[in-house]
PDB file of N, CA and C in Angstrom:
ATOM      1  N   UNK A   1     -33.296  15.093  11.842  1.00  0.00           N
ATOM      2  CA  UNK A   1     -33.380  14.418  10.555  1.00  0.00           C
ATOM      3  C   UNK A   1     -32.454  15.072   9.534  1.00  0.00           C
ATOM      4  N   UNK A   2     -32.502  16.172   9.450  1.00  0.00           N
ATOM      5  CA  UNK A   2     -31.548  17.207   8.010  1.00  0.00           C
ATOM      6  C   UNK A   2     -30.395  16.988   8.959  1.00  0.00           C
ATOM      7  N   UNK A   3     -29.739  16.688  10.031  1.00  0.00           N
ATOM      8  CA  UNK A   3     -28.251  16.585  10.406  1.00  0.00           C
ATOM      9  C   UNK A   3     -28.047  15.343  10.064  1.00  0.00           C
ATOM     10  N   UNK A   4     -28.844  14.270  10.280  1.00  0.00           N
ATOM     11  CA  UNK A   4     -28.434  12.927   9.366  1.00  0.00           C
ATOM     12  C   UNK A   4     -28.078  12.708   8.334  1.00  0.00           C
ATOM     13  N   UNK A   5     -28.990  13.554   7.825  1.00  0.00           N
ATOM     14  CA  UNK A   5     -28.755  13.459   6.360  1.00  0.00           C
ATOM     15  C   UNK A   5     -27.748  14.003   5.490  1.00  0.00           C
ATOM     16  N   UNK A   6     -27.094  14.866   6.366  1.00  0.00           N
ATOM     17  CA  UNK A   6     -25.943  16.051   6.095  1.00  0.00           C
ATOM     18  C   UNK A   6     -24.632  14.719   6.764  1.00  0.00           C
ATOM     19  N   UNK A   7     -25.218  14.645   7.717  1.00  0.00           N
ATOM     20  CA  UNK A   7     -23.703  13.084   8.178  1.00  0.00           C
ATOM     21  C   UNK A   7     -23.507  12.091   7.090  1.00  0.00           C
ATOM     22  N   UNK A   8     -24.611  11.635   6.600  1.00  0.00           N
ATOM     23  CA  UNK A   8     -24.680  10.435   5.539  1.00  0.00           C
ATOM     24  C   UNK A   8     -23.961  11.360   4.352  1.00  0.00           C
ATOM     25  N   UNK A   9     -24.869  12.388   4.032  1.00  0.00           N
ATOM     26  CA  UNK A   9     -23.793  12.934   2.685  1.00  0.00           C
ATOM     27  C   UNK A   9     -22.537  12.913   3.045  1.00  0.00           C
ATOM     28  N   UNK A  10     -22.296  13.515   3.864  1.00  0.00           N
ATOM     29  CA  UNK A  10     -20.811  14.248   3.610  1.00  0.00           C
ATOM     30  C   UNK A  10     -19.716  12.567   4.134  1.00  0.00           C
ATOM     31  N   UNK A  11     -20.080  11.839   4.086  1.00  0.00           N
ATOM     32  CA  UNK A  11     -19.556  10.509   4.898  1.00  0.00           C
ATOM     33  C   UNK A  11     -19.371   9.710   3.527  1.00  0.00           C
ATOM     34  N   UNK A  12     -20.592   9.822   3.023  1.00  0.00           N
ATOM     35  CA  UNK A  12     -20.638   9.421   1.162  1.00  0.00           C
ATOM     36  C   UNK A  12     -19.664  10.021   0.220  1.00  0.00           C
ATOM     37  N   UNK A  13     -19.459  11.058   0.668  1.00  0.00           N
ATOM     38  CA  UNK A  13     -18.882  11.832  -0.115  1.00  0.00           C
ATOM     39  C   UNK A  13     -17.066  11.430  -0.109  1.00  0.00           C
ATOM     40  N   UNK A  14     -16.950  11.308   1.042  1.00  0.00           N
ATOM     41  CA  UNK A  14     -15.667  11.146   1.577  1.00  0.00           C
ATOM     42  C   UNK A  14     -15.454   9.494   1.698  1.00  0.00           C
ATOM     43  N   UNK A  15     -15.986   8.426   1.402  1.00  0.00           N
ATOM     44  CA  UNK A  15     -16.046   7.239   1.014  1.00  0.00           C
ATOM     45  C   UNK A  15     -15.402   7.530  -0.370  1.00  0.00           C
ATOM     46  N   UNK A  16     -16.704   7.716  -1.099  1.00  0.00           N
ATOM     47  CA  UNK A  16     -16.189   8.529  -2.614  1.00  0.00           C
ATOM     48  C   UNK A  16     -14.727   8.834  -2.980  1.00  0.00           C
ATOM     49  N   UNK A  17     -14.661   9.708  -2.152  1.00  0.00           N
ATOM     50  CA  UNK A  17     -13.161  10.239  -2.429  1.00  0.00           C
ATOM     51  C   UNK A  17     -12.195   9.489  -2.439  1.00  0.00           C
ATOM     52  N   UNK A  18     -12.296   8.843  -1.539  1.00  0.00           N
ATOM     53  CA  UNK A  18     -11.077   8.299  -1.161  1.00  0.00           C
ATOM     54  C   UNK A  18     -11.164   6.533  -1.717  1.00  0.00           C
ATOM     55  N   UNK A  19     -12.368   6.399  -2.450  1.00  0.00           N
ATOM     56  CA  UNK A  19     -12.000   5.266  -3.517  1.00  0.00           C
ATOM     57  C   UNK A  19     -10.933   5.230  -4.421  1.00  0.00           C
ATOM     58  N   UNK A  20     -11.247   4.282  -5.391  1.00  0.00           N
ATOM     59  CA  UNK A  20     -10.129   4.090  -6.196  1.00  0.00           C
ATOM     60  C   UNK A  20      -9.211   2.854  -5.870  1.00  0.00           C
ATOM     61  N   UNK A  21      -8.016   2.740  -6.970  1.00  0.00           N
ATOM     62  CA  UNK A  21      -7.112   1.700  -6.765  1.00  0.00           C
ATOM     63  C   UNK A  21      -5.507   2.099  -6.515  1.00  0.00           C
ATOM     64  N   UNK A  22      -4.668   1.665  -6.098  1.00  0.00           N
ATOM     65  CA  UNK A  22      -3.203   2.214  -5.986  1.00  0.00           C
ATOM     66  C   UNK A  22      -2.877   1.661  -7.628  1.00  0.00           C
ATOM     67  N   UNK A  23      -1.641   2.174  -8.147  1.00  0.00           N
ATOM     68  CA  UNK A  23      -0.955   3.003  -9.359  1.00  0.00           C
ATOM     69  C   UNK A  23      -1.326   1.460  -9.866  1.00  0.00           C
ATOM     70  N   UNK A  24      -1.433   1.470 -11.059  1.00  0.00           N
ATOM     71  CA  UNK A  24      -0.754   0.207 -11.926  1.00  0.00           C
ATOM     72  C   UNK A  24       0.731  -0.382 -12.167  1.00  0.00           C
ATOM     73  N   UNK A  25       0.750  -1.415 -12.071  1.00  0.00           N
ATOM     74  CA  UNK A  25       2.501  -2.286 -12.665  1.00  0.00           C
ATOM     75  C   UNK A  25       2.295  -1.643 -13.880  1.00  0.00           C
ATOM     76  N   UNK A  26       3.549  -0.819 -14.217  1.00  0.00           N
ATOM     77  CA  UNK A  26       4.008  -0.618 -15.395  1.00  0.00           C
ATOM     78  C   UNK A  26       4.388  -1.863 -16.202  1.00  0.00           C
ATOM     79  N   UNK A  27       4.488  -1.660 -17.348  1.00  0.00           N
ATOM     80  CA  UNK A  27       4.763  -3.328 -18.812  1.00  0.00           C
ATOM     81  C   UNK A  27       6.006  -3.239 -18.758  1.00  0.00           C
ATOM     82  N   UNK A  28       6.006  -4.338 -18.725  1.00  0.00           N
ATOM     83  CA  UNK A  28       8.210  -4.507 -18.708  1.00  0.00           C
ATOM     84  C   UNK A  28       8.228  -4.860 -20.415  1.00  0.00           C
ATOM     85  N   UNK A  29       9.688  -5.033 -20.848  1.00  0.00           N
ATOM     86  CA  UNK A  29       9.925  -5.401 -22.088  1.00  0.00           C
ATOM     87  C   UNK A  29       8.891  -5.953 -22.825  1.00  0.00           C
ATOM     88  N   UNK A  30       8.481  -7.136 -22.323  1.00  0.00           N
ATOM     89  CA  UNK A  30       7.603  -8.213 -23.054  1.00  0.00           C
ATOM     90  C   UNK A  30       6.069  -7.479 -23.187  1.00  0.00           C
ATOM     91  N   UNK A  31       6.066  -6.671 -22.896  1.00  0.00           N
ATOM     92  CA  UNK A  31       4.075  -6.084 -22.895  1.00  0.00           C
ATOM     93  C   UNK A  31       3.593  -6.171 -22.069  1.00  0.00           C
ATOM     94  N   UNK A  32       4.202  -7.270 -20.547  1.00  0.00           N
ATOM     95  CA  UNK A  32       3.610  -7.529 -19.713  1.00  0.00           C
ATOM     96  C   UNK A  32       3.868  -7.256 -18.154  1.00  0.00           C
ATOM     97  N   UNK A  33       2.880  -6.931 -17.538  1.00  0.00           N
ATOM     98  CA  UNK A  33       3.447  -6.758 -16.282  1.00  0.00           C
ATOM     99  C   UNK A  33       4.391  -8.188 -15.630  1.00  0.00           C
ATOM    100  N   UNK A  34       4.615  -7.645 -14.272  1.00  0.00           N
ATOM    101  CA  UNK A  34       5.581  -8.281 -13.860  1.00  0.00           C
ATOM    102  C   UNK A  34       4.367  -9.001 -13.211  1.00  0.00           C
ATOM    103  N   UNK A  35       4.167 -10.248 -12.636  1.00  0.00           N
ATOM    104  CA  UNK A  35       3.386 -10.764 -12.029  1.00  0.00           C
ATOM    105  C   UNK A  35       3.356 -10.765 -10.469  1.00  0.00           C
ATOM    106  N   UNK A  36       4.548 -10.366 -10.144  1.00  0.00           N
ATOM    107  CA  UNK A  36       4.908 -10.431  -8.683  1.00  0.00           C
ATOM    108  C   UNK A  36       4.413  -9.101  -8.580  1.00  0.00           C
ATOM    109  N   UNK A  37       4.693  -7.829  -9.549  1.00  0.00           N
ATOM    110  CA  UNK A  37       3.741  -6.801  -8.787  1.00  0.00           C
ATOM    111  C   UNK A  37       2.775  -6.659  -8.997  1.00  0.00           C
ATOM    112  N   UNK A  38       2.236  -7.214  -9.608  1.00  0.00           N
ATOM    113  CA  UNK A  38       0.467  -7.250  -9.676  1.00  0.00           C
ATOM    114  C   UNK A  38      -0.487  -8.089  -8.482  1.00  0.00           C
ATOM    115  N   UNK A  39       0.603  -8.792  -7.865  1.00  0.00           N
ATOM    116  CA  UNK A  39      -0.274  -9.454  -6.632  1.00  0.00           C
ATOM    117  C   UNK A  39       0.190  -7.991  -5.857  1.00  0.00           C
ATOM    118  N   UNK A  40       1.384  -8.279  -5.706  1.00  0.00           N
ATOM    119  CA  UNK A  40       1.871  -6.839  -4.755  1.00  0.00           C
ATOM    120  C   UNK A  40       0.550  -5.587  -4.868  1.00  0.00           C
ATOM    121  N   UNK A  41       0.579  -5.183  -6.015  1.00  0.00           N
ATOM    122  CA  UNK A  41      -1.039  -4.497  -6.178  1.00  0.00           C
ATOM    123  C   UNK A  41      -1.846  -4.660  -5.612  1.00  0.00           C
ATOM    124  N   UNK A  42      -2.136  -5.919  -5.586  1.00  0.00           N
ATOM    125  CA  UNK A  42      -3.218  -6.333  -5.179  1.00  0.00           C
ATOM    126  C   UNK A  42      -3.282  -6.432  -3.659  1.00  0.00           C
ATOM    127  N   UNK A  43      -2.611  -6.737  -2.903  1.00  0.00           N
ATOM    128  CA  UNK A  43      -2.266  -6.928  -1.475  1.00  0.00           C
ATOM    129  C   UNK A  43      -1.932  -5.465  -0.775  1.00  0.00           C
ATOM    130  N   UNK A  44      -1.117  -4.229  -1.713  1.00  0.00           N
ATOM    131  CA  UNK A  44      -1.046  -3.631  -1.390  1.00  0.00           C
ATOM    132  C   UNK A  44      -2.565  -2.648  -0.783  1.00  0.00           C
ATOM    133  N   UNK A  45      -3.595  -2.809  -1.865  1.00  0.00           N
ATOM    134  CA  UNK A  45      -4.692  -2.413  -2.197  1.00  0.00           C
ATOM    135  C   UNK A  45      -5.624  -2.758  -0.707  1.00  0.00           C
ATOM    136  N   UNK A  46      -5.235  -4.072  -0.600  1.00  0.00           N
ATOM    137  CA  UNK A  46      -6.656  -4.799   0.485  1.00  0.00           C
ATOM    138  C   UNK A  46      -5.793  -4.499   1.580  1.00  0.00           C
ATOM    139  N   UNK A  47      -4.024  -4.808   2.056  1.00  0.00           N
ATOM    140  CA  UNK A  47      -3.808  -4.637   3.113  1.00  0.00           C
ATOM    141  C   UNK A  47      -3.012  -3.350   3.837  1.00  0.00           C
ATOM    142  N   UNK A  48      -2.641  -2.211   2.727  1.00  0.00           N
ATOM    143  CA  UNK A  48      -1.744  -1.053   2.713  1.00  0.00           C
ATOM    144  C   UNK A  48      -2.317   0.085   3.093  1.00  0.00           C
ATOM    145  N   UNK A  49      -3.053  -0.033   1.923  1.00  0.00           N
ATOM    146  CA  UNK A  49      -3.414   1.221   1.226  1.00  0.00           C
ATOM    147  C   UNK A  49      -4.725   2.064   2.463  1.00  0.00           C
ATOM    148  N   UNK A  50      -4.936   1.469   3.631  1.00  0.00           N
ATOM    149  CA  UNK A  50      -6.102   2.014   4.285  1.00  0.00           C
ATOM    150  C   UNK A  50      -4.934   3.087   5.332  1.00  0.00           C
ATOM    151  N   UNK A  51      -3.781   2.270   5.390  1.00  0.00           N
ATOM    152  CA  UNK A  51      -3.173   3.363   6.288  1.00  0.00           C
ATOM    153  C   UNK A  51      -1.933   4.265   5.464  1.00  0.00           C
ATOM    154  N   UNK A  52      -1.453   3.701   4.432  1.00  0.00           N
ATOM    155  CA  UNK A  52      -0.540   4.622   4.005  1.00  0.00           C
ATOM    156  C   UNK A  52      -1.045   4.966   2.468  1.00  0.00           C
ATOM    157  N   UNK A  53      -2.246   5.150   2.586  1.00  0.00           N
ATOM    158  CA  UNK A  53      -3.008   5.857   1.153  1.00  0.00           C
ATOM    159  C   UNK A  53      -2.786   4.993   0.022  1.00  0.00           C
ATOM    160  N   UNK A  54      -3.832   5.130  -1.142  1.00  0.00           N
ATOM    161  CA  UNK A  54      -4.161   4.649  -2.283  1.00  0.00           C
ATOM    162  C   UNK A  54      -2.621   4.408  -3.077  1.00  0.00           C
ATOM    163  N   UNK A  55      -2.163   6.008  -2.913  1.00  0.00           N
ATOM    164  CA  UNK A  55      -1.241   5.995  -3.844  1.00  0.00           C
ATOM    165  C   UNK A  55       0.174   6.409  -3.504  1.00  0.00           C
ATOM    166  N   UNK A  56       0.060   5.735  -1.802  1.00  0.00           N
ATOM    167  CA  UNK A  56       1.594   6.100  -1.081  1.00  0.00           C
ATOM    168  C   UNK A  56       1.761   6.800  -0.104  1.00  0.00           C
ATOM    169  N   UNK A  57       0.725   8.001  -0.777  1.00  0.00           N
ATOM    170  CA  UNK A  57       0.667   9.335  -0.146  1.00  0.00           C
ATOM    171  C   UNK A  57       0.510   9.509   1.653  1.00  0.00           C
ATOM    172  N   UNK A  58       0.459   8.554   2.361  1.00  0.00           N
ATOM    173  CA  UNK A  58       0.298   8.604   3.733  1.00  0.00           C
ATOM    174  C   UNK A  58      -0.641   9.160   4.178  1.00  0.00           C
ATOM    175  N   UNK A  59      -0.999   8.599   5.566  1.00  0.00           N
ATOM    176  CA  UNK A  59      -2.174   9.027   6.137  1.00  0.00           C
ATOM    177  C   UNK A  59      -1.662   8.600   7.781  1.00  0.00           C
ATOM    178  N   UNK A  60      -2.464   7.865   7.778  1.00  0.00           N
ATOM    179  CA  UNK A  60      -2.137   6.894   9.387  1.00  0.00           C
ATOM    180  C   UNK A  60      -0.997   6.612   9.407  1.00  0.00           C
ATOM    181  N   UNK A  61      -0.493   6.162   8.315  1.00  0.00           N
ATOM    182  CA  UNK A  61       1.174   5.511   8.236  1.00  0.00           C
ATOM    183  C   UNK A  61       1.998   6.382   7.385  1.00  0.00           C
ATOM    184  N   UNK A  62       3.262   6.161   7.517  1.00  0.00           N
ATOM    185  CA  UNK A  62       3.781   7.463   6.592  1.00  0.00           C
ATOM    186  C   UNK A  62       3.834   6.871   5.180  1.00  0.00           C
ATOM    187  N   UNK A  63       4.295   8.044   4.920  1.00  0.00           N
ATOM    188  CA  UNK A  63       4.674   7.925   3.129  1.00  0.00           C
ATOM    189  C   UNK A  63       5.505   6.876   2.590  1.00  0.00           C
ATOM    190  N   UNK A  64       5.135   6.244   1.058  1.00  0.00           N
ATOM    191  CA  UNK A  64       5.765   5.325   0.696  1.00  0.00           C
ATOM    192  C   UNK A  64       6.233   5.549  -0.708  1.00  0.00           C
ATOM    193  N   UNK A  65       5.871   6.955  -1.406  1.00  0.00           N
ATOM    194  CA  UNK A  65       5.941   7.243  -2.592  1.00  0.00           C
ATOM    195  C   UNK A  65       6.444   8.246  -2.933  1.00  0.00           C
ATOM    196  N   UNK A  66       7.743   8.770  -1.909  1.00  0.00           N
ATOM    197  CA  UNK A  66       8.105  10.253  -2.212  1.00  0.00           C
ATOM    198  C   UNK A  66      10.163   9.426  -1.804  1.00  0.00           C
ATOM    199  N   UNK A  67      10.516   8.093  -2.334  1.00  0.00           N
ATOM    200  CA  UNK A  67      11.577   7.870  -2.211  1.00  0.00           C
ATOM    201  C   UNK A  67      11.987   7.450  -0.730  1.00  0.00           C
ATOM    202  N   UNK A  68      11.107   8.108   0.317  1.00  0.00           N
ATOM    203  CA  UNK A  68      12.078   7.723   1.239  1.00  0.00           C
ATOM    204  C   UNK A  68      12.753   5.957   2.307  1.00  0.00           C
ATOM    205  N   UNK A  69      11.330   5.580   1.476  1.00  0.00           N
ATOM    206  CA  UNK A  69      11.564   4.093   1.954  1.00  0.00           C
ATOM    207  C   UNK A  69      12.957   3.217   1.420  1.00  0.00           C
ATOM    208  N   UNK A  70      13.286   3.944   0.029  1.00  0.00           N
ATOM    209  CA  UNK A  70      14.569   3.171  -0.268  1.00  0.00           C
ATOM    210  C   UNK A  70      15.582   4.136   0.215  1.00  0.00           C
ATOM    211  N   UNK A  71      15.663   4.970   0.888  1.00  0.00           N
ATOM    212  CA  UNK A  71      16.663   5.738   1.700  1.00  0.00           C
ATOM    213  C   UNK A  71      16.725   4.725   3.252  1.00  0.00           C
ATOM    214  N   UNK A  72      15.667   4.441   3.806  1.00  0.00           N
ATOM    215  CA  UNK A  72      15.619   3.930   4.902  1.00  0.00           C
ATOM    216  C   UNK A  72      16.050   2.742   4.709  1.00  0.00           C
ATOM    217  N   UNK A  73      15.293   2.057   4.052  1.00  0.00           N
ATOM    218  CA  UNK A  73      15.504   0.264   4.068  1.00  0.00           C
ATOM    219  C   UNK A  73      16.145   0.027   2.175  1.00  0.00           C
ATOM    220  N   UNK A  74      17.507   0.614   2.377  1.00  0.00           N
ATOM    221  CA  UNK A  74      18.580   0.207   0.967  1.00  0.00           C
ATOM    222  C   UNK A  74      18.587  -1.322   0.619  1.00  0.00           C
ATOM    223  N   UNK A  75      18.590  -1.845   1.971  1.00  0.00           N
ATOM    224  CA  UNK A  75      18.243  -3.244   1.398  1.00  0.00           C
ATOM    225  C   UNK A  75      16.913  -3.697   1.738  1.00  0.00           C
ATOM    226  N   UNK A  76      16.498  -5.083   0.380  1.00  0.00           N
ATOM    227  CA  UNK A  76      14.774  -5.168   0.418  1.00  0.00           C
ATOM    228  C   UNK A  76      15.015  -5.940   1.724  1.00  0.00           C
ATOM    229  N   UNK A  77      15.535  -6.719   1.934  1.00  0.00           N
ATOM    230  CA  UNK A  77      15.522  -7.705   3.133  1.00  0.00           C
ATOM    231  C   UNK A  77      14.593  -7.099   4.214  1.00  0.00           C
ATOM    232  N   UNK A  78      15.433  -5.593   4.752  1.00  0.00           N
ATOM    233  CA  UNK A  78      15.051  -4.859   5.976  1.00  0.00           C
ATOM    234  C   UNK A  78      13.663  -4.697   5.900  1.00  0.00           C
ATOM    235  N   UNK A  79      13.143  -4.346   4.714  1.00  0.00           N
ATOM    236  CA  UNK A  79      11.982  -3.878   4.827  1.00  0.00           C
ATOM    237  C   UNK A  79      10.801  -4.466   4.580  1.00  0.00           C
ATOM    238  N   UNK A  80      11.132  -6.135   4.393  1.00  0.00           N
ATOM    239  CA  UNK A  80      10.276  -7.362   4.284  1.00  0.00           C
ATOM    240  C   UNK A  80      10.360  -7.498   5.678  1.00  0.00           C
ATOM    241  N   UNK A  81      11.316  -7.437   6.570  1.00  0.00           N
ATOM    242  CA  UNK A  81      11.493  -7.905   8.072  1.00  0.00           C
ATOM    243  C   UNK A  81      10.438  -6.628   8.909  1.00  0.00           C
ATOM    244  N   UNK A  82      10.392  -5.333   8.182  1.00  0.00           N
ATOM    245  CA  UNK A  82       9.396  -4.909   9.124  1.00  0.00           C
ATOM    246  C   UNK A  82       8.304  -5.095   8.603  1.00  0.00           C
ATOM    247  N   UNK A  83       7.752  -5.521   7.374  1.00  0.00           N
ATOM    248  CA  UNK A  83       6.488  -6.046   7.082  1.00  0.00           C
ATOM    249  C   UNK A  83       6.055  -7.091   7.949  1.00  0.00           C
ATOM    250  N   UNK A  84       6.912  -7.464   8.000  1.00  0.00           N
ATOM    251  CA  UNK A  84       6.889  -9.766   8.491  1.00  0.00           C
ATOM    252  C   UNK A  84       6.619  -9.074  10.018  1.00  0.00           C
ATOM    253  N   UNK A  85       7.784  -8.510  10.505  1.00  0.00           N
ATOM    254  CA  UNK A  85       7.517  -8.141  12.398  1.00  0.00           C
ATOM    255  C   UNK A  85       6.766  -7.306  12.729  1.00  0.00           C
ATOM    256  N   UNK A  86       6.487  -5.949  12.190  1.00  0.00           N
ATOM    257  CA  UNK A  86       6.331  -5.102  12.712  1.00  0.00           C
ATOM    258  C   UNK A  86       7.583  -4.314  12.982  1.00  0.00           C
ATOM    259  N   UNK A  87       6.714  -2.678  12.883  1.00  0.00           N
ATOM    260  CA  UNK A  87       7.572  -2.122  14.227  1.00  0.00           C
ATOM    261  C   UNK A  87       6.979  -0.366  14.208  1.00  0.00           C
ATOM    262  N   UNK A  88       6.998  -0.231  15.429  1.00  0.00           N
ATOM    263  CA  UNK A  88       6.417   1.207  16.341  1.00  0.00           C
ATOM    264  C   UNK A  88       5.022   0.911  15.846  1.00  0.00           C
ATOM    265  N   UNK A  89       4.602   1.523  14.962  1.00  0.00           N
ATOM    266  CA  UNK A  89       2.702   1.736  15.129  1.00  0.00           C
ATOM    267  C   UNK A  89       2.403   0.604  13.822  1.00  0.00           C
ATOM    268  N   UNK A  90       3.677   0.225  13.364  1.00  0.00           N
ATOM    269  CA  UNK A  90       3.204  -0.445  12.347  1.00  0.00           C
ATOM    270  C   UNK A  90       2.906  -1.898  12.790  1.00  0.00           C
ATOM    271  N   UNK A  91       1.807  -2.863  12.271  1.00  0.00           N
ATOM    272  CA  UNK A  91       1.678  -4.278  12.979  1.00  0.00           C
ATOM    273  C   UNK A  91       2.076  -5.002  11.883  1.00  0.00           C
ATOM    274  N   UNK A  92       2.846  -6.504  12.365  1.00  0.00           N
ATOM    275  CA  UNK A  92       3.348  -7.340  12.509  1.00  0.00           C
ATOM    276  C   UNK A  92       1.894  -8.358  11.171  1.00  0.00           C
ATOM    277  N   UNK A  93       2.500  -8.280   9.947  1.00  0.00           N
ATOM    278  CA  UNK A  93       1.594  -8.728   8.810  1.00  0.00           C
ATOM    279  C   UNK A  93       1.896 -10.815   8.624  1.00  0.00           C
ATOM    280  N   UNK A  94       3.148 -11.220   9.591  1.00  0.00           N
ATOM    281  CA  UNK A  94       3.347 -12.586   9.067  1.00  0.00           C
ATOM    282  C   UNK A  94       2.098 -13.429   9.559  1.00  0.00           C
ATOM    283  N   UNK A  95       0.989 -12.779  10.049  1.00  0.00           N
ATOM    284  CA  UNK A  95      -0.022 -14.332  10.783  1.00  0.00           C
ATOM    285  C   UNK A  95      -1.172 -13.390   8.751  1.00  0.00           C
ATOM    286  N   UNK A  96      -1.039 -12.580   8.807  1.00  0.00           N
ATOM    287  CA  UNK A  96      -2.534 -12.159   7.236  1.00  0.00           C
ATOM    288  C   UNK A  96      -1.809 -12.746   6.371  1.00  0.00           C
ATOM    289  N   UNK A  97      -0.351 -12.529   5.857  1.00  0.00           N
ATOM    290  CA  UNK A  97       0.267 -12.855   4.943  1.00  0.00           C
ATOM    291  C   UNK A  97       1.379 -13.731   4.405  1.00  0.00           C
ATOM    292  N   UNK A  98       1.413 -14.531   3.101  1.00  0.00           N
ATOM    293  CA  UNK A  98       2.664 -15.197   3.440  1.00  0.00           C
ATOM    294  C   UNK A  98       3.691 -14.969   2.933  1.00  0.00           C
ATOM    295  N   UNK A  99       4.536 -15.718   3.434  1.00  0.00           N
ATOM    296  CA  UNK A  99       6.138 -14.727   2.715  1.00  0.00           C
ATOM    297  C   UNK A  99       5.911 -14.412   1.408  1.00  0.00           C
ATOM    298  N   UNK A 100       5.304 -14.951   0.234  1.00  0.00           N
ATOM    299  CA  UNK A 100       5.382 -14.333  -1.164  1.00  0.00           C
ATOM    300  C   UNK A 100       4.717 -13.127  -1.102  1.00  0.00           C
ATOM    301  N   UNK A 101       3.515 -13.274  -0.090  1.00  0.00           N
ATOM    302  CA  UNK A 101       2.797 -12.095  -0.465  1.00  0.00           C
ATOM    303  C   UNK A 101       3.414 -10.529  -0.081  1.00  0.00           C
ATOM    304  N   UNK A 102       4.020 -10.638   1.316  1.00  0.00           N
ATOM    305  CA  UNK A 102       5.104  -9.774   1.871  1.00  0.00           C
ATOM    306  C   UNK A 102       6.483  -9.230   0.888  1.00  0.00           C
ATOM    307  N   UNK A 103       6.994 -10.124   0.328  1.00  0.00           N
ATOM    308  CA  UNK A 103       7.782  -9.544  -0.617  1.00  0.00           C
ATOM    309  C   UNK A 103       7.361  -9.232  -2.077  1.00  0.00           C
ATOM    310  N   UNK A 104       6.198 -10.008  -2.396  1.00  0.00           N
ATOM    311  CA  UNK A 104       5.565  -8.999  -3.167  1.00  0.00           C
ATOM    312  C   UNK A 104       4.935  -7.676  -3.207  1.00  0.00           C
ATOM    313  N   UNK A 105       4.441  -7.738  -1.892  1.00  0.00           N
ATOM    314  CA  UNK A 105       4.164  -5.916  -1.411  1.00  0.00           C
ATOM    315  C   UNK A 105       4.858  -5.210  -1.002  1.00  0.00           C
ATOM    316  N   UNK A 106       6.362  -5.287  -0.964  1.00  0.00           N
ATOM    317  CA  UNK A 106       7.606  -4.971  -0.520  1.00  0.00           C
ATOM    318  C   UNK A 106       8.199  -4.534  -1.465  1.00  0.00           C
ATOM    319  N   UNK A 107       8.108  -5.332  -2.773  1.00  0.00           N
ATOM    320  CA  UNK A 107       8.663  -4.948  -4.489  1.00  0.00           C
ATOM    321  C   UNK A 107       7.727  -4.055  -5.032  1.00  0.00           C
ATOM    322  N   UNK A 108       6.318  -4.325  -4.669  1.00  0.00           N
ATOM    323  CA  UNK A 108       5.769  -3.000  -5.231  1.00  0.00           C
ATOM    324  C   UNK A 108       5.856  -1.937  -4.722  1.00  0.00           C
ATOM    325  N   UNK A 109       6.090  -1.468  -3.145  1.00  0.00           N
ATOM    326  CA  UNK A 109       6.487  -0.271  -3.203  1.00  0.00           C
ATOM    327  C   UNK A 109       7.526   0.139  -3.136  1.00  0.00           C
ATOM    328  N   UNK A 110       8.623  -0.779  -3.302  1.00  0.00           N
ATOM    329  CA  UNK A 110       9.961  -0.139  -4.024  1.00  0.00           C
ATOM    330  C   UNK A 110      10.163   0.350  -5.620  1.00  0.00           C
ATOM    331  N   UNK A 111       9.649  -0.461  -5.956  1.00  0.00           N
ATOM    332  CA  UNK A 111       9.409  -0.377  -7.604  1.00  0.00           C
ATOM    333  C   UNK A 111       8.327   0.464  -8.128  1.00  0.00           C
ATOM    334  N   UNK A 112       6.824   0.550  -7.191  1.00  0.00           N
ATOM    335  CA  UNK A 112       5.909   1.410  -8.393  1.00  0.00           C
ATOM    336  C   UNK A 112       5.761   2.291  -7.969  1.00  0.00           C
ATOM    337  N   UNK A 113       5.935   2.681  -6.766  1.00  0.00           N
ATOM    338  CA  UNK A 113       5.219   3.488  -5.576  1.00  0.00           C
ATOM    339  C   UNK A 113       6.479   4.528  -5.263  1.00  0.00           C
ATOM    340  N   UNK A 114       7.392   4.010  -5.203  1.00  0.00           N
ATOM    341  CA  UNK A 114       8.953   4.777  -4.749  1.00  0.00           C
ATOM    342  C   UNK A 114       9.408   5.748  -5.887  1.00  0.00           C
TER     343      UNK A 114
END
């Protein structure tokens, strides 16, 4: 019974932790976010963020917030095409998502996250 209960805490605890939301769209000129990254946010949040962390930081998947994704994929194209296909451990997002939503989660982590 007290090892259950020590599993449930410490399981709670680490739920806990690792809540939260990925970064906010910064306000462009007008006061307002950009709207394309605020879905991007949003998609990033429900479909990203479980393997390459809240806030980029990597986990299961690598990092998305320390620059190196716009070293790899200079152009956005490339890196909508491995969203859309896949590739190595990463899966293939075109049957969850649709093309807006893909290049909207593609602009947000070039733009908020990078």
């Amino acid at each position: 019974m007290r090892r259950n209960l020590f599993t449930l805490m410490a399981v709670g605890i680490l739920v806990v932790s690792c809540a939260g939301d990925p970064p906010d769209v910064p306000l462009g000129p007008d006061g307002q976010p950009d709207p394309v990254l605020v879905q991007g946010r949003a998609v990033y949040a429900e479909h990203c963020a479980s393997c390459h962390g809240r806030g980029g930081g990597g986990g299961q998947g690598p990092k998305l917030n320390d620059g190196t994704v716009l070293e790899t994929y200079q152009n956005i194209e490339d890196q909508v095409a491995v969203v859309f296909d896949g590739k190595g451990s990463m899966p293939s997002f075109s049957k969850r998502l649709t093309q807006a939503q893909i290049e909207s989660v593609t602009r947000y982590t070039r733009e908020v996250l990078s």
